[in-house]
C-alpha atoms as a PDB file:
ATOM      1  CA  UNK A   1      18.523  15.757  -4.286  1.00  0.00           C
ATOM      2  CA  UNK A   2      20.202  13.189  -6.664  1.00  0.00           C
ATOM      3  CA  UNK A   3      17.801  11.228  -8.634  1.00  0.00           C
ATOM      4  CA  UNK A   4      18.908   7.911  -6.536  1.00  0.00           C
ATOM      5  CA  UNK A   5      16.522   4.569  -7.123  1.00  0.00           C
ATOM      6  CA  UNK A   6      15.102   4.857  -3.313  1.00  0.00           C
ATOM      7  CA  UNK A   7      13.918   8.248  -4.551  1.00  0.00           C
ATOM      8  CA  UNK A   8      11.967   6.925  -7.800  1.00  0.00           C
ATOM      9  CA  UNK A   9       8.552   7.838  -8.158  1.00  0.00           C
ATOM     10  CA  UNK A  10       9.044  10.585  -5.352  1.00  0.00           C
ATOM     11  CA  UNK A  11       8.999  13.646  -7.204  1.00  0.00           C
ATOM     12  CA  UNK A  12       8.642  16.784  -5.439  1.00  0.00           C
ATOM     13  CA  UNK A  13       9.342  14.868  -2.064  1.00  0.00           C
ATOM     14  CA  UNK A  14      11.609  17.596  -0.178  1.00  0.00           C
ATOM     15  CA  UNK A  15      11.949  14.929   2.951  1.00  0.00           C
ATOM     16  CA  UNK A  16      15.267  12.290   3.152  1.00  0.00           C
ATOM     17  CA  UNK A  17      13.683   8.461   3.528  1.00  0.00           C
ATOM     18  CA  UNK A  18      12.584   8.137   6.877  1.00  0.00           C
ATOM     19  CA  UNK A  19      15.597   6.240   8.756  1.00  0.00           C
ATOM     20  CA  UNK A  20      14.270   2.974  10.404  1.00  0.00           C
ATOM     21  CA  UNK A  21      14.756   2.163  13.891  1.00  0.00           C
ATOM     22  CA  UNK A  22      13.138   0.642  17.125  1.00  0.00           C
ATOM     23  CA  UNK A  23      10.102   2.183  18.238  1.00  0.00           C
ATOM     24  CA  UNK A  24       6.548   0.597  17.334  1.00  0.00           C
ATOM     25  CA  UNK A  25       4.911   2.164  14.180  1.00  0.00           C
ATOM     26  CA  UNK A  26       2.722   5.411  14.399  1.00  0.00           C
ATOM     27  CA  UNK A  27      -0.086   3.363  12.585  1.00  0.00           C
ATOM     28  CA  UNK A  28      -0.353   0.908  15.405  1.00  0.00           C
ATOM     29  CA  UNK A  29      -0.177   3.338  18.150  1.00  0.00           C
ATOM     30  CA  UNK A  30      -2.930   5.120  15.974  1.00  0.00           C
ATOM     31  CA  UNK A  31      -5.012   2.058  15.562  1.00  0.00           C
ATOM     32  CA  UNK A  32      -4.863   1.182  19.019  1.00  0.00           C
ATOM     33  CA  UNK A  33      -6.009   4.696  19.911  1.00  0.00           C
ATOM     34  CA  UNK A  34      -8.762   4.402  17.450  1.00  0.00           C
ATOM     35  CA  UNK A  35      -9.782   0.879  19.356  1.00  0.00           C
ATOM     36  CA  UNK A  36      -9.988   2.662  23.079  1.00  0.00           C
ATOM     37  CA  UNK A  37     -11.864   5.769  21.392  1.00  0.00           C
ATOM     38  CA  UNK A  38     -14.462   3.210  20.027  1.00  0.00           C
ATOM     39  CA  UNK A  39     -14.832   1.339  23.331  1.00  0.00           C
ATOM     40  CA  UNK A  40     -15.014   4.586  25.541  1.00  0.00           C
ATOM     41  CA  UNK A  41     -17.920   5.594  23.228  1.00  0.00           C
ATOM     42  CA  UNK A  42     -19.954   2.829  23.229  1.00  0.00           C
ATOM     43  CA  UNK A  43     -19.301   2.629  27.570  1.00  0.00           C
ATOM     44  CA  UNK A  44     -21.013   6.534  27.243  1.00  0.00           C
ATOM     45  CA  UNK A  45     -23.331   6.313  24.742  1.00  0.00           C
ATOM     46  CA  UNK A  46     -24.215   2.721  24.401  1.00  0.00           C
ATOM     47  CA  UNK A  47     -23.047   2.380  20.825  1.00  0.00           C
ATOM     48  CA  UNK A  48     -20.079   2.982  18.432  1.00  0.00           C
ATOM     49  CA  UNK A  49     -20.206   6.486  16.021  1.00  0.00           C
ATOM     50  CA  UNK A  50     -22.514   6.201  12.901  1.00  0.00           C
ATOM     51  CA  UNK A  51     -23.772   7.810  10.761  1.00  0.00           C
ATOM     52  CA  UNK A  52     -27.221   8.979  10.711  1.00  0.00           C
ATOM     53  CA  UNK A  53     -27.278   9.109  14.149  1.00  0.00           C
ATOM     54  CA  UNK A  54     -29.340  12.691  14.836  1.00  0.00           C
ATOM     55  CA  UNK A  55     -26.398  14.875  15.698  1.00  0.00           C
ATOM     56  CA  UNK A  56     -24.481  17.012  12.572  1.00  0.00           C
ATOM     57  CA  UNK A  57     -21.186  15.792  12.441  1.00  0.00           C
ATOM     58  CA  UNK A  58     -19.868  18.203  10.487  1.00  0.00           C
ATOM     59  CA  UNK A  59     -20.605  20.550  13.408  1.00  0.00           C
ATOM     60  CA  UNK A  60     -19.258  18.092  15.678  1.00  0.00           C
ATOM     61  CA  UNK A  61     -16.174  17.870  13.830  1.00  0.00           C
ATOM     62  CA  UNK A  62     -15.971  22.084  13.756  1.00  0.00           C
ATOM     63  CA  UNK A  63     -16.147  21.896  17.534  1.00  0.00           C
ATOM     64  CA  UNK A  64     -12.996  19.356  17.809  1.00  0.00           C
ATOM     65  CA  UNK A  65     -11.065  21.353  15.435  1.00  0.00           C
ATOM     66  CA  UNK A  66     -11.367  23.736  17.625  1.00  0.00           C
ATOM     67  CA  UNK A  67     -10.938  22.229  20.777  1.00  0.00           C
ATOM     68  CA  UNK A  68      -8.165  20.633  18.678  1.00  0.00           C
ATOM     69  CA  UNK A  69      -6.531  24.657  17.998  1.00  0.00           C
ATOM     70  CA  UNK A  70      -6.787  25.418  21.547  1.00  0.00           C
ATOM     71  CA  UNK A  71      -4.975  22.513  22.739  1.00  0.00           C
ATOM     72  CA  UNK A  72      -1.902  23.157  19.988  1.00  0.00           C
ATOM     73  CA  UNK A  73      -2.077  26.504  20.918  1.00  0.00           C
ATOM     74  CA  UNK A  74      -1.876  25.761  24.371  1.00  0.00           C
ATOM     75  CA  UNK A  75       1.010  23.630  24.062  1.00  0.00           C
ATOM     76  CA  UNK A  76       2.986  25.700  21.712  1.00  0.00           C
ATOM     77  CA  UNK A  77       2.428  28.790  24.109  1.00  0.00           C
ATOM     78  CA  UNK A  78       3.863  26.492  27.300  1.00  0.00           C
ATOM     79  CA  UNK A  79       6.929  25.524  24.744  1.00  0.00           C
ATOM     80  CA  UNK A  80       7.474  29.114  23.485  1.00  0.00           C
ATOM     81  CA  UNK A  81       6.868  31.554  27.300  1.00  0.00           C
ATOM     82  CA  UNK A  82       6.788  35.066  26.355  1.00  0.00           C
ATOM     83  CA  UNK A  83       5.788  34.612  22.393  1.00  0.00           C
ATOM     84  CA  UNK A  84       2.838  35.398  22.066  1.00  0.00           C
ATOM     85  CA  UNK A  85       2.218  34.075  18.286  1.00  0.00           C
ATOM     86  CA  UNK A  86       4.512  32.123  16.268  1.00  0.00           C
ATOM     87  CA  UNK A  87       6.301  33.833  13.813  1.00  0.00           C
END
């Protein structure tokens, strides 16, 4: 790619500017998701996440990631029928 002004600063970047357009921002939609997260857990467990609060949330988070996997893996299998890895 041509060393162009919009691309100053962006070395190594191998992705064109993103291309503006009408739909609301990913970081809203993420902050809003964020907000409903917070609310559901403190209508199950009577308070918001924090720390030092008697579970291991590193164990926690290796449980999502997983649950996380099998969800992608899910997904990509119902997108892809008769693959059985990607390749």
């Amino acid at each position: 790619m041509s060393d162009t002004p919009e691309r100053a600063g962006r070395a190594g970047d191998s992705q064109p500017l993103p291309i503006h357009n009408a739909e609301v921002d990913s970081q809203t939609v993420g902050i809003a998701m964020i907000l409903r997260r917070r609310a559901l857990g403190i209508k199950r467990y009577g308070a918001p996440l924090q720390p030092n609060n008697g579970r291991d949330s590193l164990w926690d988070a290796v449980e999502e990631s997983l649950d996380m996997f099998m969800y992608l893996l899910n997904y990509w299998r119902e997108q892809n029928p008769g693959k059985d890895t990607p390749s």
